[in-house]
C-alpha atoms as a PDB file:
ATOM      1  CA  UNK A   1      52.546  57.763 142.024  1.00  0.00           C
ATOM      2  CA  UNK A   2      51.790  54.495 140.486  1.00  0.00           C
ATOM      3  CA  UNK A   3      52.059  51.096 142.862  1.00  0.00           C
ATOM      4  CA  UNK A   4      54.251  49.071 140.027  1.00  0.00           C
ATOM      5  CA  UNK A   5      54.216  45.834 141.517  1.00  0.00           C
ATOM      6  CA  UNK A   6      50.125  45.881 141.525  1.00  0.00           C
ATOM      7  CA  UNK A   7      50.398  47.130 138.122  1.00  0.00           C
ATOM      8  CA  UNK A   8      52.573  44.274 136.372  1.00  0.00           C
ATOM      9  CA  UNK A   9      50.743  41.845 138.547  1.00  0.00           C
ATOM     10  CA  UNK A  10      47.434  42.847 137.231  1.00  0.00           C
ATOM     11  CA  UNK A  11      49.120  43.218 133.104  1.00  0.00           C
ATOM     12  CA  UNK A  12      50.361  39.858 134.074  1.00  0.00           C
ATOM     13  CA  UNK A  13      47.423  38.632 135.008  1.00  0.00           C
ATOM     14  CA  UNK A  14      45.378  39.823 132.277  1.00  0.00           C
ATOM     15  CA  UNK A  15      47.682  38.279 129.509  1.00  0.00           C
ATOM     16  CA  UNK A  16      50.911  40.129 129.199  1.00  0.00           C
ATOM     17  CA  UNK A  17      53.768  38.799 129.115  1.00  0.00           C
ATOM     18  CA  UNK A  18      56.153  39.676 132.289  1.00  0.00           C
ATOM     19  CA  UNK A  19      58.871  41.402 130.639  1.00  0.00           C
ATOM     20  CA  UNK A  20      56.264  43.475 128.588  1.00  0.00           C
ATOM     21  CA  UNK A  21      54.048  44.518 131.429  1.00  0.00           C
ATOM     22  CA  UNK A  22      57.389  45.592 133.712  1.00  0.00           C
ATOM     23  CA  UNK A  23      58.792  48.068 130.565  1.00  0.00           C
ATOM     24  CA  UNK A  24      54.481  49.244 130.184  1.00  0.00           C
ATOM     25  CA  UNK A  25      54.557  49.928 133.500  1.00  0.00           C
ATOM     26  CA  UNK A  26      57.998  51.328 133.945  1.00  0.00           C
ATOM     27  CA  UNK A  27      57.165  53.566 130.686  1.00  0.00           C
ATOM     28  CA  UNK A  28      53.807  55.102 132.659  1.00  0.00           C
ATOM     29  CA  UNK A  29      56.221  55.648 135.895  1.00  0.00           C
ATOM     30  CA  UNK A  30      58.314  57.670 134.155  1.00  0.00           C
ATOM     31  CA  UNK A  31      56.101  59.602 132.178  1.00  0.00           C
ATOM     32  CA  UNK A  32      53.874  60.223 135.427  1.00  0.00           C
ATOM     33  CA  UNK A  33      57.256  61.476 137.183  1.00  0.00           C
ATOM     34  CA  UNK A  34      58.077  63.480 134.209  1.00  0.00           C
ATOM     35  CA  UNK A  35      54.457  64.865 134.681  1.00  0.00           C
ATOM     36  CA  UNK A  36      54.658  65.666 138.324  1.00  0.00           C
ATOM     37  CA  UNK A  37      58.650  67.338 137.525  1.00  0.00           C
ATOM     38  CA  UNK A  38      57.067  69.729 134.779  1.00  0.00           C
ATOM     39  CA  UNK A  39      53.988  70.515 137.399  1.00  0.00           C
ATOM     40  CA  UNK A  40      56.375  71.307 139.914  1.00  0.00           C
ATOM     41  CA  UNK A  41      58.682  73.395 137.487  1.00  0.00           C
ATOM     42  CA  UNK A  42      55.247  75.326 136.106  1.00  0.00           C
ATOM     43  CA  UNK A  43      54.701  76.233 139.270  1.00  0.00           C
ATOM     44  CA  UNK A  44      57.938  77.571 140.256  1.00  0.00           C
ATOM     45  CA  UNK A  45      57.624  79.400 136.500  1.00  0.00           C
ATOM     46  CA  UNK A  46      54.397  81.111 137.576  1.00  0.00           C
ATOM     47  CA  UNK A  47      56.177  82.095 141.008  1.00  0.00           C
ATOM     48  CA  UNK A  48      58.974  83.554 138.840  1.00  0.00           C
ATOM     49  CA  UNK A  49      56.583  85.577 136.578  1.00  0.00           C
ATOM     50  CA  UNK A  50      55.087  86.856 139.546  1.00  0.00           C
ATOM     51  CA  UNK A  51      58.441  87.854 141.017  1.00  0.00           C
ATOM     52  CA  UNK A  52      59.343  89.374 137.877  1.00  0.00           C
ATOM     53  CA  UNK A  53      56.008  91.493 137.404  1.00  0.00           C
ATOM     54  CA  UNK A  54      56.433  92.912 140.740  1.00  0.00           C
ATOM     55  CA  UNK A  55      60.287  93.642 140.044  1.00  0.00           C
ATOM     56  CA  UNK A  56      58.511  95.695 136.400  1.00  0.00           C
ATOM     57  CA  UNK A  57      55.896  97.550 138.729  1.00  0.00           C
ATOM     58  CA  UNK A  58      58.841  98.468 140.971  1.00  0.00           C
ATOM     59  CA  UNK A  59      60.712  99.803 138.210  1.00  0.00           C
ATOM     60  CA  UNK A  60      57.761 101.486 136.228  1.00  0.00           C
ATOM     61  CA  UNK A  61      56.580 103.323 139.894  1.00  0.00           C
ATOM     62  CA  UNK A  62      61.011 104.476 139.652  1.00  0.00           C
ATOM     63  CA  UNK A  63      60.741 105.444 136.013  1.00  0.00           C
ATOM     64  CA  UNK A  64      57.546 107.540 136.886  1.00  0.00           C
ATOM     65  CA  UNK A  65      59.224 109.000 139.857  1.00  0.00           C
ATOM     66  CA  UNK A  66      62.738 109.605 137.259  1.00  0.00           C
ATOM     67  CA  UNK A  67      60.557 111.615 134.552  1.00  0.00           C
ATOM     68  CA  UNK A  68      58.709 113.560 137.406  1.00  0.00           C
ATOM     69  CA  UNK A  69      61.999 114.506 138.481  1.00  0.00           C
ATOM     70  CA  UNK A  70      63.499 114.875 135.216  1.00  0.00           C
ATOM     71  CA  UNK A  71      60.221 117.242 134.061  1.00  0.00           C
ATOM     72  CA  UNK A  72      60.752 119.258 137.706  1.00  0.00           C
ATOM     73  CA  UNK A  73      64.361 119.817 136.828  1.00  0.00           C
ATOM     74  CA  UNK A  74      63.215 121.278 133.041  1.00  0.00           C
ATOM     75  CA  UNK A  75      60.565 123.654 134.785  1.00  0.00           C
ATOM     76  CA  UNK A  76      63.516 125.019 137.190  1.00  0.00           C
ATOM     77  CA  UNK A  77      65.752 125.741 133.900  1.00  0.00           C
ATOM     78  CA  UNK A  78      62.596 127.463 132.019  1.00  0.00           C
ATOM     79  CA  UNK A  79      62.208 129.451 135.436  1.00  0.00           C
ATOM     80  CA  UNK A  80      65.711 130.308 135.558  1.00  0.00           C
ATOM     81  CA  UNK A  81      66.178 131.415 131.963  1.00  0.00           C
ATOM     82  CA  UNK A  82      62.641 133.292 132.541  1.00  0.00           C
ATOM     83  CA  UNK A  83      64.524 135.055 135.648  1.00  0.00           C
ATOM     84  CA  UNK A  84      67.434 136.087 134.000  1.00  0.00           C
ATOM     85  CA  UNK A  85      65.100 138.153 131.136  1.00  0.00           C
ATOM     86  CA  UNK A  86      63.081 139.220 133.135  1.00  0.00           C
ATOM     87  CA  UNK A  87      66.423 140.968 135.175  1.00  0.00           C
ATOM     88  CA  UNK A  88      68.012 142.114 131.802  1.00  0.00           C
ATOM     89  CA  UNK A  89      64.815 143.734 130.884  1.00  0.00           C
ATOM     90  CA  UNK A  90      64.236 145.057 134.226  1.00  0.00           C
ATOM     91  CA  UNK A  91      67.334 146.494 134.327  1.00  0.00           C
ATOM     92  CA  UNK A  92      67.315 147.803 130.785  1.00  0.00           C
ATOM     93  CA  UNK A  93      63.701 149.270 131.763  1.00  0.00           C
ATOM     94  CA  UNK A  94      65.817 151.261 134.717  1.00  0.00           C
ATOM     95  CA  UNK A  95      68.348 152.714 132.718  1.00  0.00           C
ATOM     96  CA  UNK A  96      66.077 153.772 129.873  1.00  0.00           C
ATOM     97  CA  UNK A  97      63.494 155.341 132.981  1.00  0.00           C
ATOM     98  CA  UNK A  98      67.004 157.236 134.357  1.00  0.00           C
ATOM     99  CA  UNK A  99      67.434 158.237 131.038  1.00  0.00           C
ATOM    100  CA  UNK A 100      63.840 159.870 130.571  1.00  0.00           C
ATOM    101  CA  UNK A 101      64.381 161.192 134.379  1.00  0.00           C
ATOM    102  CA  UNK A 102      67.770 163.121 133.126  1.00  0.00           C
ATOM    103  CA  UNK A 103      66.299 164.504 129.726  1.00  0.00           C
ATOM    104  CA  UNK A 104      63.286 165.832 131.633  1.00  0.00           C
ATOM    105  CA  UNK A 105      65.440 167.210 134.655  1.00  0.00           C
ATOM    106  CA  UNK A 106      67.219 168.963 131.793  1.00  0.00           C
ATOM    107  CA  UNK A 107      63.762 170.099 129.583  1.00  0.00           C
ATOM    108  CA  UNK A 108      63.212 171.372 133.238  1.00  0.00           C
ATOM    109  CA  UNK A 109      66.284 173.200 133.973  1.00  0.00           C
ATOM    110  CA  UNK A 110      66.170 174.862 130.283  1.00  0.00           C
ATOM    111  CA  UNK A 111      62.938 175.614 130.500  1.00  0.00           C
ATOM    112  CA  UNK A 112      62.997 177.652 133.684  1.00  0.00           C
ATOM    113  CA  UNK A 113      66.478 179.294 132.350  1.00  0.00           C
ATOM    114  CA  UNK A 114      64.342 180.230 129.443  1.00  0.00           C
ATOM    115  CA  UNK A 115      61.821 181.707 131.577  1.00  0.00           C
ATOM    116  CA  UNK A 116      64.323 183.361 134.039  1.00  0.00           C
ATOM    117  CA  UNK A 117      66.221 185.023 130.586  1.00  0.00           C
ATOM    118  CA  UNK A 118      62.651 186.778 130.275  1.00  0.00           C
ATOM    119  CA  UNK A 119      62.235 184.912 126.632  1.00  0.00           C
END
């Protein structure tokens, strides 16, 4: 802060003229004022920018956790569509191995008929 009556007393005594050293050093109050309002408001700036990067690191540390998730939910999916074919085929592979069991049950049966007919 600037002492204003020491300052127009010392314009005044080096030559100014009253009125002109009171609006000199009125004009260097304010603009000293205005200096320490836009240090003040810098500062509480920077404290918002550092509020607001630790809000983004919040968020990115959610996002990563989201698409972890999200990539956990598409592996479930593959593994469930993988499950399902790999039933179907199992179960088509034990009908077509019944199948094979019959026929050769039967080559079996006509075979020893043959044999038993004396052929």
């Amino acid at each position: 802060m600037i002492d204003t009556h020491t300052a127009v007393k010392q314009l005044i005594e080096a030559g100014r003229p009253e009125m002109q050293a009171e609006v000199v050093v009125q004009t260097q109050q304010q603009f000293v004022e205005g200096e320490v309002a836009t240090r003040a408001a810098l500062a509480g700036v920077r404290q918002d920018i550092a509020e607001v990067r630790h809000e983004v690191e919040l968020v990115r540390k959610d996002v990563g956790a989201l698409e972890f998730e999200l990539q956990d939910q598409k592996f479930e999916a593959l593994d469930q569509k993988f499950m399902k074919k790999l039933d179907k085929q199992t179960s088509d592979m034990t009908v077509r191995l019944g199948g094979l069991i019959v026929l050769a049950i039967a080559i079996l049966v006509a075979l020893y008929r043959l044999a038993g007919s004396g052929l």
